[in-house]
N, C-alpha and C. Protein backbone atom coordinates (compact mmCIF):
# COMPACT_ATOMS: atom_id res chain seq x y z
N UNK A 1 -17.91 12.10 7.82
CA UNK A 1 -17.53 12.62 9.11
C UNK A 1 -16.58 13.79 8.89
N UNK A 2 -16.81 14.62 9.74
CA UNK A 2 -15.79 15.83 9.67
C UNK A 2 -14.98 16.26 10.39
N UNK A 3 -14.16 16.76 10.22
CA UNK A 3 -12.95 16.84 11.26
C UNK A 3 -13.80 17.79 12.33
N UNK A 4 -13.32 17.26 13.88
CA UNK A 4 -14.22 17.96 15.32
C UNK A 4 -15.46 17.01 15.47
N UNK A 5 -15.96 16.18 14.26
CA UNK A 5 -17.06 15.66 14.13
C UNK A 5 -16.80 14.36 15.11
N UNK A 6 -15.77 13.38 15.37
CA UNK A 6 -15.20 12.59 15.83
C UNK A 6 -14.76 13.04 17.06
N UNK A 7 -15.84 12.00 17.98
CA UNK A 7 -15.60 12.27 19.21
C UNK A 7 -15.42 11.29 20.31
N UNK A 8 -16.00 9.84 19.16
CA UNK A 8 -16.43 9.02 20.34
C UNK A 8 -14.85 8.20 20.60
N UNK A 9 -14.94 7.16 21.07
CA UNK A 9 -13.78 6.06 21.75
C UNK A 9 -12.69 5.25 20.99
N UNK A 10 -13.70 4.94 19.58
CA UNK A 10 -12.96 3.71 18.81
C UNK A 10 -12.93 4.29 17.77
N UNK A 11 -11.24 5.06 17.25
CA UNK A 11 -11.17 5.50 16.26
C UNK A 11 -10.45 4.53 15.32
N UNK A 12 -9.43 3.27 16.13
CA UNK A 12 -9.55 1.59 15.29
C UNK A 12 -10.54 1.09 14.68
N UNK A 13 -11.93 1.64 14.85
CA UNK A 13 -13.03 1.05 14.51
C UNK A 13 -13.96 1.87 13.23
N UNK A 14 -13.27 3.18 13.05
CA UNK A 14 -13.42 3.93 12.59
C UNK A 14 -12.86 3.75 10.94
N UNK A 15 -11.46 3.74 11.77
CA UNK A 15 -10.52 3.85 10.54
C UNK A 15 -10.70 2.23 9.70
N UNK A 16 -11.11 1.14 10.62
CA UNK A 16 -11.10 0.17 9.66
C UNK A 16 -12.48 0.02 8.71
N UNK A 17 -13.26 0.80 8.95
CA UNK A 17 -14.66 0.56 8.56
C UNK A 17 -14.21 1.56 7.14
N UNK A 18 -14.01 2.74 7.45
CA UNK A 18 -13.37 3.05 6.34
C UNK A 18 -12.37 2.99 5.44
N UNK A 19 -11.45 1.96 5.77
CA UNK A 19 -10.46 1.20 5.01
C UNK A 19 -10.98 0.59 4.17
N UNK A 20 -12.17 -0.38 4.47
CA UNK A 20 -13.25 -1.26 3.74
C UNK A 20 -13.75 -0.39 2.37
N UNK A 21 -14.18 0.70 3.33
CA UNK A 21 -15.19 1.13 2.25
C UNK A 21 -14.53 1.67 0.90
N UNK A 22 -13.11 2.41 1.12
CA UNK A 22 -12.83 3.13 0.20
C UNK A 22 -11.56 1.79 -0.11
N UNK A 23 -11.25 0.95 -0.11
CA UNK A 23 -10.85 -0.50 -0.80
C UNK A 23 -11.23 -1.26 -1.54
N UNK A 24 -13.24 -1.04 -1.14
CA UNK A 24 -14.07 -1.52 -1.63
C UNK A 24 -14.15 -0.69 -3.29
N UNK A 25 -14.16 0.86 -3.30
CA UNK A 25 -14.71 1.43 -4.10
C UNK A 25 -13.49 1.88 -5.12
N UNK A 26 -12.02 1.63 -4.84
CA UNK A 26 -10.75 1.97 -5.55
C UNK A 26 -9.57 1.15 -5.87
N UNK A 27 -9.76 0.41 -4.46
CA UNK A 27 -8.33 -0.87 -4.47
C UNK A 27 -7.98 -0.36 -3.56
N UNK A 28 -6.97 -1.01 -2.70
CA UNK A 28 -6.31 -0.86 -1.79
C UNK A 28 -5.14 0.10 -2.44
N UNK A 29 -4.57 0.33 -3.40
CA UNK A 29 -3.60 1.10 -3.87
C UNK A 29 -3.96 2.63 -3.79
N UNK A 30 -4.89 3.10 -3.73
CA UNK A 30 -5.27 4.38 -3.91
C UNK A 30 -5.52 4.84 -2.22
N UNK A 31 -5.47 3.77 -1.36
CA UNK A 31 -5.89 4.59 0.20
C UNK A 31 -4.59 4.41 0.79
N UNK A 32 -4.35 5.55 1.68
CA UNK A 32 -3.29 6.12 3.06
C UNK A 32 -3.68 6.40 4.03
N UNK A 33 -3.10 6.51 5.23
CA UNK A 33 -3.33 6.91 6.04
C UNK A 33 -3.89 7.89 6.04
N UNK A 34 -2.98 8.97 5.94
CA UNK A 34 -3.49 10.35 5.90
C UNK A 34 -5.06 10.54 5.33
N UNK A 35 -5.07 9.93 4.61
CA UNK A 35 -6.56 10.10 3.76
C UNK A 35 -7.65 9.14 4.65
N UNK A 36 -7.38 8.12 5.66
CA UNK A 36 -8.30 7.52 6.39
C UNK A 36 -8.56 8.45 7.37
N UNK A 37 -6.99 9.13 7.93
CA UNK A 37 -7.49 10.05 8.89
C UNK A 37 -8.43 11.67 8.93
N UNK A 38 -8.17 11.96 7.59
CA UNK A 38 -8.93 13.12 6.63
C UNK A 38 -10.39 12.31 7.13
N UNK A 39 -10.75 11.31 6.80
CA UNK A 39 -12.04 10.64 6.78
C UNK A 39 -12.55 10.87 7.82
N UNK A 40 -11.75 10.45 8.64
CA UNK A 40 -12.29 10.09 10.54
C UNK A 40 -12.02 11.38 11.06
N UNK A 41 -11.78 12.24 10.55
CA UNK A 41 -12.13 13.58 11.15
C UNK A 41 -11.17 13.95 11.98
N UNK A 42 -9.55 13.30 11.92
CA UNK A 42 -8.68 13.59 13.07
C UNK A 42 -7.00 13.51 12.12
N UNK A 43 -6.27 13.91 13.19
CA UNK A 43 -5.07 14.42 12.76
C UNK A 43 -4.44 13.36 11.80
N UNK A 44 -3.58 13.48 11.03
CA UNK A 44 -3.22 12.21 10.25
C UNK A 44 -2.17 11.71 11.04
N UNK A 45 -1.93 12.03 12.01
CA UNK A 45 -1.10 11.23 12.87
C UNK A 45 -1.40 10.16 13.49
N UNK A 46 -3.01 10.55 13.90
CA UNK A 46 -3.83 9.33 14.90
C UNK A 46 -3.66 8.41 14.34
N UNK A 47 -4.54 7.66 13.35
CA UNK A 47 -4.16 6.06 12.77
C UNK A 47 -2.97 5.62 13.46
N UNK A 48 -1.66 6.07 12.97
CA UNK A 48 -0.84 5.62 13.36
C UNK A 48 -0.39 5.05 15.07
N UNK A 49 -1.57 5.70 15.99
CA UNK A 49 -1.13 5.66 17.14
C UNK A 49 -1.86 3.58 17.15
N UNK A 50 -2.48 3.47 16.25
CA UNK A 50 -3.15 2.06 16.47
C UNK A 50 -3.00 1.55 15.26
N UNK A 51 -2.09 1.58 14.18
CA UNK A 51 -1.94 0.90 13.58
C UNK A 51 -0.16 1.06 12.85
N UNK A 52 0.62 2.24 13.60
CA UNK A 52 1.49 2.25 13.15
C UNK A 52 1.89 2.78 11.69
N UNK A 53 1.26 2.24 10.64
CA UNK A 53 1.67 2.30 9.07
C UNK A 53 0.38 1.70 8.15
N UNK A 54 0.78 1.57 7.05
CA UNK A 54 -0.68 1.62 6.34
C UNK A 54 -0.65 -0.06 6.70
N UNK A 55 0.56 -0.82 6.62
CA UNK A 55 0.46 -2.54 6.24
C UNK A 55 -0.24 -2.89 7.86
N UNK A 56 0.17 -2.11 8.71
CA UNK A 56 -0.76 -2.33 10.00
C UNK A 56 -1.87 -2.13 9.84
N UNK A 57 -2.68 -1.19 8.72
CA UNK A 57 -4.35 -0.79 8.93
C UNK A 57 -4.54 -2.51 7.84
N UNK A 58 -3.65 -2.66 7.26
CA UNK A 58 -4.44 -3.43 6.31
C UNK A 58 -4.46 -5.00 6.88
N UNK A 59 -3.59 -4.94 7.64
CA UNK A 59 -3.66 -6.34 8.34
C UNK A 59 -4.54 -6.49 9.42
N UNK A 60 -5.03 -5.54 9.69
CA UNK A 60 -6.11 -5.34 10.94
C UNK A 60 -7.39 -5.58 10.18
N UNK A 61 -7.20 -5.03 9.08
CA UNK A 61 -8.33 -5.25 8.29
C UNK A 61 -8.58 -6.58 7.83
N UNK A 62 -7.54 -7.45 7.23
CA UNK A 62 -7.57 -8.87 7.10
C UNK A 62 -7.93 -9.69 7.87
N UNK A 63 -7.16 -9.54 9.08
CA UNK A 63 -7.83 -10.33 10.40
C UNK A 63 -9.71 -9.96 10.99
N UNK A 64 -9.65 -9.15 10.58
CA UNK A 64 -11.44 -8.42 10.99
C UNK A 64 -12.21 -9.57 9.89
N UNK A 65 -11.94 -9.09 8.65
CA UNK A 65 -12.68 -10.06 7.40
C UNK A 65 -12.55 -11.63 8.01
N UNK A 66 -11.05 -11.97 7.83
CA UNK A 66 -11.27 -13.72 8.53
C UNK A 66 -12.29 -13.59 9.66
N UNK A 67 -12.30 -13.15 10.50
CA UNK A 67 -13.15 -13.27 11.99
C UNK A 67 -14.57 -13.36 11.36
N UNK A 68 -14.78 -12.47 10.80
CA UNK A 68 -16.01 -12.29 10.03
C UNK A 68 -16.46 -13.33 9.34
N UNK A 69 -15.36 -14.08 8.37
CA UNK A 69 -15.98 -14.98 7.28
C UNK A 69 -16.73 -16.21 8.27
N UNK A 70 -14.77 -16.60 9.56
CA UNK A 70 -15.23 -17.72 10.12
C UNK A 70 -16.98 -17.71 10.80
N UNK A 71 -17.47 -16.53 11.26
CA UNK A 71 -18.57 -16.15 12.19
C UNK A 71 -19.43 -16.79 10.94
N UNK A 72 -19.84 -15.96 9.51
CA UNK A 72 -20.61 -16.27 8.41
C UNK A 72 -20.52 -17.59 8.53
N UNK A 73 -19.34 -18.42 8.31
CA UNK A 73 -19.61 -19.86 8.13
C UNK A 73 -20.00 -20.69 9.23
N UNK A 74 -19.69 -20.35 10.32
CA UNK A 74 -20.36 -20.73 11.55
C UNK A 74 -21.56 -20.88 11.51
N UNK A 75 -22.01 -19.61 10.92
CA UNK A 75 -23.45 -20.00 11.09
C UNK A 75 -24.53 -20.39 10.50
N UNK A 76 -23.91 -20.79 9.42
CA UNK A 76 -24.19 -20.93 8.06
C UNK A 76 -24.64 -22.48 8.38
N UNK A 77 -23.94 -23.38 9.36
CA UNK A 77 -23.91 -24.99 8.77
C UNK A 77 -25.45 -25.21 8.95
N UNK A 78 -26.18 -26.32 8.77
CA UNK A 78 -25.42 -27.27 8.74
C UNK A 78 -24.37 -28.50 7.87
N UNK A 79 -24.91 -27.92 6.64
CA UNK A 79 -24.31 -28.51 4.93
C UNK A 79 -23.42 -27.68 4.49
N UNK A 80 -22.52 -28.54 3.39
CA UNK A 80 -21.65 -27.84 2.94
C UNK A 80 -22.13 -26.34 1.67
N UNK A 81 -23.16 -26.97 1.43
CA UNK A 81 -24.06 -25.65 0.63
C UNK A 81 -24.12 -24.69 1.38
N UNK A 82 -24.83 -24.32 2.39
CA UNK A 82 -24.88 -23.79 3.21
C UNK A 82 -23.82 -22.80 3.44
N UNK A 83 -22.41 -23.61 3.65
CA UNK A 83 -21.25 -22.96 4.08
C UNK A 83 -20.74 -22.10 2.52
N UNK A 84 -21.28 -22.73 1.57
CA UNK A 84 -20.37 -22.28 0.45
C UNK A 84 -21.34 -20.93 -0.12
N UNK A 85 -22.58 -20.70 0.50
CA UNK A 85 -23.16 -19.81 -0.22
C UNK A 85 -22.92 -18.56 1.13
N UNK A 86 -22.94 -19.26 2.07
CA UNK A 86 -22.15 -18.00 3.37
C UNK A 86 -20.79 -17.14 2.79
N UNK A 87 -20.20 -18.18 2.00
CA UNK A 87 -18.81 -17.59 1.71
C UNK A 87 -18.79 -16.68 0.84
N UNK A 88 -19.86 -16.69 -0.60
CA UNK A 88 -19.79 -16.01 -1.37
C UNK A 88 -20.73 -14.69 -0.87
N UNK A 89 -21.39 -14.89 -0.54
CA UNK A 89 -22.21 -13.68 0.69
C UNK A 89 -21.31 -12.73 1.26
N UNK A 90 -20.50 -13.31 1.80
CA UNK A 90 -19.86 -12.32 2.51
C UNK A 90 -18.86 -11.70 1.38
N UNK A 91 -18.29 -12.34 0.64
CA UNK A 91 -17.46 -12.01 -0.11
C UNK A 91 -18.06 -10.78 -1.32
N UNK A 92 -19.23 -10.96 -1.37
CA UNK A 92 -19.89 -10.13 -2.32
C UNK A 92 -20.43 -8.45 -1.43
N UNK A 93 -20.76 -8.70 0.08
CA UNK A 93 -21.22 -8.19 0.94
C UNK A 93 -19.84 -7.26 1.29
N UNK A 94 -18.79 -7.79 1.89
CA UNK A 94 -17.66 -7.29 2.44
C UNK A 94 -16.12 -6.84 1.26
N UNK A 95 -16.36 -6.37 -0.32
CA UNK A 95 -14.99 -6.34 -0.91
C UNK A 95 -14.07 -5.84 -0.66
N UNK A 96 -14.15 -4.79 0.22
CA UNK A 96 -13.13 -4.63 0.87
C UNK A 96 -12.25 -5.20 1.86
N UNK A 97 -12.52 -5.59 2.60
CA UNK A 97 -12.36 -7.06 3.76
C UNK A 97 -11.45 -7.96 2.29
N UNK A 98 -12.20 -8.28 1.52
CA UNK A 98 -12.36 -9.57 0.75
C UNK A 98 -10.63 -9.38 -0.04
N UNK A 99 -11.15 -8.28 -0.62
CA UNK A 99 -9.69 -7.59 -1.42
C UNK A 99 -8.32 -8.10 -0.45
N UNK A 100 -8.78 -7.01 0.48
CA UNK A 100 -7.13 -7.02 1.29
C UNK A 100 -6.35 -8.99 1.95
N UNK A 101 -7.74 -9.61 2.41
CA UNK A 101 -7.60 -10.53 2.91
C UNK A 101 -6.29 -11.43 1.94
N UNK A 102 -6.78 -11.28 0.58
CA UNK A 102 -5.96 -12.25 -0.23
C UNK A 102 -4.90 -11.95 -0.75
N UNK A 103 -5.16 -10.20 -0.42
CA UNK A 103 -3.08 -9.79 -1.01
C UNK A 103 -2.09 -9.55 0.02
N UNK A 104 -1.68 -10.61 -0.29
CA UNK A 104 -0.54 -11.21 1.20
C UNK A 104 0.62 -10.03 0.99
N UNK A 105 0.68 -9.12 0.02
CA UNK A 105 1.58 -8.22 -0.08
C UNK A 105 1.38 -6.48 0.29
N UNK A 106 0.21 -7.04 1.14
CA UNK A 106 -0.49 -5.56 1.83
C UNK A 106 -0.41 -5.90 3.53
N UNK A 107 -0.43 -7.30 3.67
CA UNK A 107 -0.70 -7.38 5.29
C UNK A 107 0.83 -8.17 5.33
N UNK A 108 0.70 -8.27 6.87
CA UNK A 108 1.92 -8.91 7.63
C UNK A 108 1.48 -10.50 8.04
N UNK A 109 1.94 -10.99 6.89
CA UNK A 109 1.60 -12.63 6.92
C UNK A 109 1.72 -13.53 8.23
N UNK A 110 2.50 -12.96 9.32
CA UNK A 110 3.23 -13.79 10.51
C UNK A 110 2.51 -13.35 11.47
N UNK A 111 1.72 -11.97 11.25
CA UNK A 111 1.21 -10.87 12.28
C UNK A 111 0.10 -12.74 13.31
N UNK A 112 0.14 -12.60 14.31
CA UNK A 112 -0.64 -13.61 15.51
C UNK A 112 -2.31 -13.12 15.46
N UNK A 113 -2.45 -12.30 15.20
CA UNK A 113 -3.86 -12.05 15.37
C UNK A 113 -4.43 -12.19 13.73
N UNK A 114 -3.79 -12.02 12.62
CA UNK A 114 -3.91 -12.66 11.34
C UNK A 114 -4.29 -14.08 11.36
N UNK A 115 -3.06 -14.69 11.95
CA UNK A 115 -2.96 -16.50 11.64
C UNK A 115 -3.89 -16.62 12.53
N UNK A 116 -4.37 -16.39 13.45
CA UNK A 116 -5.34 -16.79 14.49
C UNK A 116 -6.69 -16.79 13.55
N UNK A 117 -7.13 -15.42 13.37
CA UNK A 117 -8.19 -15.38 12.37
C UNK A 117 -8.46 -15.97 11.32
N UNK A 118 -7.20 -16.08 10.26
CA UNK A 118 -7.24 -17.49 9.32
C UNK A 118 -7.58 -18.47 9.85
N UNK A 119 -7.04 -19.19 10.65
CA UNK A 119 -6.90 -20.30 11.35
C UNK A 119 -8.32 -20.97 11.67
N UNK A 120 -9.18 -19.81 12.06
CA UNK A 120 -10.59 -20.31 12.63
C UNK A 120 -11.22 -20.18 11.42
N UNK A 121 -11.08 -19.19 10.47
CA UNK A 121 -12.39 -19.25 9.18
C UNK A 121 -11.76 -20.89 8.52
N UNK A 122 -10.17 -21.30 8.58
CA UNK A 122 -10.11 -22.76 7.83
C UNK A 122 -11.04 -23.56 8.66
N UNK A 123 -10.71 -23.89 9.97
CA UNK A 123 -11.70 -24.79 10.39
C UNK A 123 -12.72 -24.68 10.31
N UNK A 124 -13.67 -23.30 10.06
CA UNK A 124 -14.74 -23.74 9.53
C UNK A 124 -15.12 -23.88 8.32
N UNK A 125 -14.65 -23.58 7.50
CA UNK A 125 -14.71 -24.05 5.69
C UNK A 125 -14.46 -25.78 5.84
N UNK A 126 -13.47 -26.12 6.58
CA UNK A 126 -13.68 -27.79 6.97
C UNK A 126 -14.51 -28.23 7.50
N UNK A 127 -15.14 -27.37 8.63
CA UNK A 127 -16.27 -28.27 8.75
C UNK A 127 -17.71 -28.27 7.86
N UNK A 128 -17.29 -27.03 7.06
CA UNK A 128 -18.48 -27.12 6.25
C UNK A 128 -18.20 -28.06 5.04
N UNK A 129 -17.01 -28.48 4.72
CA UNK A 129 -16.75 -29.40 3.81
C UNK A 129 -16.97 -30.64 4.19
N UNK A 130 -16.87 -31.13 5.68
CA UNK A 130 -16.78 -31.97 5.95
C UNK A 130 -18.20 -32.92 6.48
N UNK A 131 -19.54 -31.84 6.00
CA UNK A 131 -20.51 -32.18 5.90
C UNK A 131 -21.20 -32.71 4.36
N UNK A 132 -20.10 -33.34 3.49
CA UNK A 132 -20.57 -33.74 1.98
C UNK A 132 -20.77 -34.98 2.35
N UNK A 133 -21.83 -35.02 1.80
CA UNK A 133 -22.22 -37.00 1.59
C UNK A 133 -21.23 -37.21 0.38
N UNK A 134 -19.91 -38.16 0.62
CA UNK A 134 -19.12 -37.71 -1.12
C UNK A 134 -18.36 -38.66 -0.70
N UNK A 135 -18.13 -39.81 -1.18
CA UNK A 135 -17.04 -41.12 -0.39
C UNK A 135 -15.87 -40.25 -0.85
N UNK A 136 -15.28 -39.49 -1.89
CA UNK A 136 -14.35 -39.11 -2.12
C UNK A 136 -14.12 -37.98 -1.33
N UNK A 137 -14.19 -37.16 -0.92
CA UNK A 137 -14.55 -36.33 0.27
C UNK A 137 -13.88 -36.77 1.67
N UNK A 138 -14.64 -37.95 1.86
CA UNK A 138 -14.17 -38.41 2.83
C UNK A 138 -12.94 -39.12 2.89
N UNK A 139 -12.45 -39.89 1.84
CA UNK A 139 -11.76 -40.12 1.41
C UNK A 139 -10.38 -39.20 1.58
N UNK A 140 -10.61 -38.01 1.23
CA UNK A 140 -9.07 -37.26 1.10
C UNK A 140 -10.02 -35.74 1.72
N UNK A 141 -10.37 -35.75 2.77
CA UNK A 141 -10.78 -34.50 2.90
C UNK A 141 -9.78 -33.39 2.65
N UNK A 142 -8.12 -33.14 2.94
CA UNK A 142 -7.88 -32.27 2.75
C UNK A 142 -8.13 -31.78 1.29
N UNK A 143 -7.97 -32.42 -0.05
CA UNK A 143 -8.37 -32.08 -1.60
C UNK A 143 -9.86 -31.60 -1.28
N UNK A 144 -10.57 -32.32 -0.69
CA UNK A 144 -11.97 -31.61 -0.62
C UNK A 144 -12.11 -30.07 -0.50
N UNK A 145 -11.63 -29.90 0.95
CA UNK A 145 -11.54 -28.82 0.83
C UNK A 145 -10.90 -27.62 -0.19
N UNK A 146 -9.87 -27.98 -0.21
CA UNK A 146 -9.22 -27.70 -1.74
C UNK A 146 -10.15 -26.98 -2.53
N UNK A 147 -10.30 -28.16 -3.02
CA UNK A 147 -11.52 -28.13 -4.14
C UNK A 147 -12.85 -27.29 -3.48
N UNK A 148 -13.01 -27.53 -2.57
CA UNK A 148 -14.63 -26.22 -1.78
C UNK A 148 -13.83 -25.20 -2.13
N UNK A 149 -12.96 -24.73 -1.36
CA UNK A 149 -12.82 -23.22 -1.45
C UNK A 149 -12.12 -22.78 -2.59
N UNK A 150 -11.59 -23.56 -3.86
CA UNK A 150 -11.11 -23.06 -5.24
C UNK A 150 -12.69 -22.55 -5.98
N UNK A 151 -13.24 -23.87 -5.64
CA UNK A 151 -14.77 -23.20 -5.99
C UNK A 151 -15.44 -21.75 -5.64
N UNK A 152 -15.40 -21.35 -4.54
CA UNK A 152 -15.89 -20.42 -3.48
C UNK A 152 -15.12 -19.20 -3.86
N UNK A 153 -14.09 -19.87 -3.83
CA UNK A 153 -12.99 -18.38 -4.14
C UNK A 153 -13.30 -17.81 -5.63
N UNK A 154 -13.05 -18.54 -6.15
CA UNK A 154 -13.17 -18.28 -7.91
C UNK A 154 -14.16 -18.15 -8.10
N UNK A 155 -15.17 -18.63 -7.90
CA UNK A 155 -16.64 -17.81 -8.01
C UNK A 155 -16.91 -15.85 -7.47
N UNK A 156 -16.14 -16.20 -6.15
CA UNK A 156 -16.19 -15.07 -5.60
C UNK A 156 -15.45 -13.85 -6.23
N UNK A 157 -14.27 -14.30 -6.97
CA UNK A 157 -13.36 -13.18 -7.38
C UNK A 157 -13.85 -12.90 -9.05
N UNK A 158 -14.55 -13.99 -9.64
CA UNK A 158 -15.00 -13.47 -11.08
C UNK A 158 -16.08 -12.65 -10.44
N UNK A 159 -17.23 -13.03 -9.65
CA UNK A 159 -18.17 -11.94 -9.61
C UNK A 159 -17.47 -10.63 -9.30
N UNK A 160 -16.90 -10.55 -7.98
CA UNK A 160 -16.20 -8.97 -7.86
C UNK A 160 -15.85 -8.59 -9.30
N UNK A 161 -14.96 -8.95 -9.59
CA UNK A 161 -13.69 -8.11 -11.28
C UNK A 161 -15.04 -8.10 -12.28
N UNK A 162 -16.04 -9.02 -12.40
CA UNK A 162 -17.07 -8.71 -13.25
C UNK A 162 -17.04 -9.40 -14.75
N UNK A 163 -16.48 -10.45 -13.93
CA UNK A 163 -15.63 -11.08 -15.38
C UNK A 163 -16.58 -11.97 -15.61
N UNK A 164 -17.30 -12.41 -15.38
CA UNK A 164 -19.31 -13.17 -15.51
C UNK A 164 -19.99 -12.21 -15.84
N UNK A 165 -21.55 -12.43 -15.74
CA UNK A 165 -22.55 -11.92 -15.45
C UNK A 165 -22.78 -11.40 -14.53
N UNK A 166 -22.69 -10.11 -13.88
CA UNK A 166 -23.41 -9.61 -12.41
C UNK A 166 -24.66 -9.07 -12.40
N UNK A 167 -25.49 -9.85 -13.82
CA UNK A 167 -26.74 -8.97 -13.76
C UNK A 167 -27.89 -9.71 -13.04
N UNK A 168 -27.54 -11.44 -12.61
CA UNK A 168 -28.03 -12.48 -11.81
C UNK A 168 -27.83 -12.51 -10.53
N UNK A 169 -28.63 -13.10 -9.70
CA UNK A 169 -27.78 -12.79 -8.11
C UNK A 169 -26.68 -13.47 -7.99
N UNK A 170 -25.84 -12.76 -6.89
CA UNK A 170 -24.57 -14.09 -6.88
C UNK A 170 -24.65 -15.15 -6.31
N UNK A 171 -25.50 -14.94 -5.01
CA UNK A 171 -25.83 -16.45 -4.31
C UNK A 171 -26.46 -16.95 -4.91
N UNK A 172 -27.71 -16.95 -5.80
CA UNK A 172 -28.37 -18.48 -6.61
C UNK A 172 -27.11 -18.79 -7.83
N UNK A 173 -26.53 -17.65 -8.37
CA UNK A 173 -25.64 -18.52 -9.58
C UNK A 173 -24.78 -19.56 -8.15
N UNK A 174 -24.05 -18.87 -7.55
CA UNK A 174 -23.19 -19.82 -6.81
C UNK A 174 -23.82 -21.16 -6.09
N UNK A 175 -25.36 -21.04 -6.01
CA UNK A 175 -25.75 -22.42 -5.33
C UNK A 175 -25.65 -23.39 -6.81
N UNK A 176 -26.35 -22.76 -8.11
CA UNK A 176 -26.03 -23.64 -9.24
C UNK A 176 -24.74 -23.97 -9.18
N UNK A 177 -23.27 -23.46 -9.54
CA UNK A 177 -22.58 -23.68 -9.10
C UNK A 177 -21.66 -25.27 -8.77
N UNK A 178 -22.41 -24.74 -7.56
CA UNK A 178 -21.73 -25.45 -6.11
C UNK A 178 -22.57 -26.66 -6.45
N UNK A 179 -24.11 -26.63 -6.78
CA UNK A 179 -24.57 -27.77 -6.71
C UNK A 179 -24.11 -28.92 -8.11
N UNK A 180 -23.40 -28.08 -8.77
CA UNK A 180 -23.30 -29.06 -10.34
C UNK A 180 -21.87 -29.58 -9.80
N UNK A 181 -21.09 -29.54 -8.95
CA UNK A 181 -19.66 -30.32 -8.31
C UNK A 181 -20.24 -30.91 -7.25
N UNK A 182 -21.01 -30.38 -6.27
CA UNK A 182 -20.77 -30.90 -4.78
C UNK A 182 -22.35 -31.50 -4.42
N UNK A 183 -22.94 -32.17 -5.33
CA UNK A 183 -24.57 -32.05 -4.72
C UNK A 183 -25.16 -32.75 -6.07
N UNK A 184 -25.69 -34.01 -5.45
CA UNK A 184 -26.59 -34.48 -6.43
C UNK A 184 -28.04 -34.14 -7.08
N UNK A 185 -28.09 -34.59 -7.99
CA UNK A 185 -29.64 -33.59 -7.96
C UNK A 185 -30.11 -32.56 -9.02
N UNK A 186 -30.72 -32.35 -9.81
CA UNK A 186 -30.74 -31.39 -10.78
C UNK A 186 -31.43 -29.52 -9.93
N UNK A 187 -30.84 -28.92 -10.19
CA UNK A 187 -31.37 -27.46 -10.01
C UNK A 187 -32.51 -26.90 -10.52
N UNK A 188 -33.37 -26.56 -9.80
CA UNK A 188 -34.60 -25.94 -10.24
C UNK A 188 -34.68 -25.04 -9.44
N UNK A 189 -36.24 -24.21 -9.51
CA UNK A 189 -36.67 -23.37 -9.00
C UNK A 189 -36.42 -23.10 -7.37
N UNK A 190 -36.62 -24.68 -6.37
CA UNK A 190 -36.51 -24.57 -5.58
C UNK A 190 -35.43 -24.25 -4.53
N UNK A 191 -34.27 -23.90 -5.84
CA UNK A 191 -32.75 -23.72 -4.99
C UNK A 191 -33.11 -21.97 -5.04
N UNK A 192 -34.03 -21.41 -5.82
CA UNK A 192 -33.91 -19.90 -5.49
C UNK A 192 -34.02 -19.61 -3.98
N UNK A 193 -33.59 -18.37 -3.86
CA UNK A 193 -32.97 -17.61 -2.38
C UNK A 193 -31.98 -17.29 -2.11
């Protein structure tokens, strides 16, 4: 986009899409304002009129990703497979989102529209946990979960850094995975997809 090029309504919508992208492709350390607003084709002042400072774009951005994940896992159920291969999906799909979400030293941890957004992607990672046939599971669901999303996560963050194989897809390694802890049953062909 070029500066004059930007015309339409939602330049919040603008600037966070490109927060993603260039987070996605550098780290969050290498983007500013000024340089989102260079992007979006407008003064480097604007951002600021809707996000104040950079820890405001990035917490806007965190809360967008949670909203997002919870929606993915929403719709993901009805099994906890299900939910756990939504997670790495998005996580592989969205790294930018994904990045900022987990460095609590870029966003405003207390910010209400943050905890709100957390708040709903936990309940649904619980309820996708809370669909294991697993007496132990049921047993102590909060460790369950635990244990789902240490899985989910750590799967998710070796594929990003590249510290595995990324020459396999990530959702069938992650259904192997998921299915050798959370799922009886040997893995074959028919878990491809």
């Amino acid at each position: 986009m070029t500066r004059g090029s930007y015309h339409h309504g939602d330049l919040k919508a603008v600037i966070l899409a490109q927060a993603a992208t260039l987070v996605a492709e550098r780290g969050a350390d290498g983007v500013s304002l000024r340089e989102l607003a260079r992007a979006a084709g407008v003064s480097h002042a604007a951002p600021a009129h809707h996000f104040t400072d950079r820890r405001g774009v990035f917490t806007a951005l965190a809360a967008q990703g949670w909203r997002m994940l919870a929606a993915a896992l929403g719709e993901s159920r009805p099994e906890f497979l299900d939910a756990a291969l939504a997670y790495v999906r998005f996580a592989v799909d969205h790294p930018g989102h994904y990045e900022v979400m987990f460095d609590r030293s870029l966003v405003d941890p207390d910010n209400p529209e943050l905890v709100a957004a957390q708040t709903e992607a936990g309940a649904e990672l619980a309820a996708g946990v809370g669909t294991l046939d697993d007496a132990r599971a049921r047993e102590d669901p909060q460790a369950a979960g635990l244990a789902a999303w240490s899985l989910v996560h750590g799967f998710a963050m070796l594929w990003l850094n590249e510290a595995i194989d990324t020459d396999a897809d990530a959702v069938y390694t992650a259904r192997r995975v998921a299915r050798m802890l959370f799922t009886p049953g040997p893995v074959g062909d028919a878990d491809r997809g």
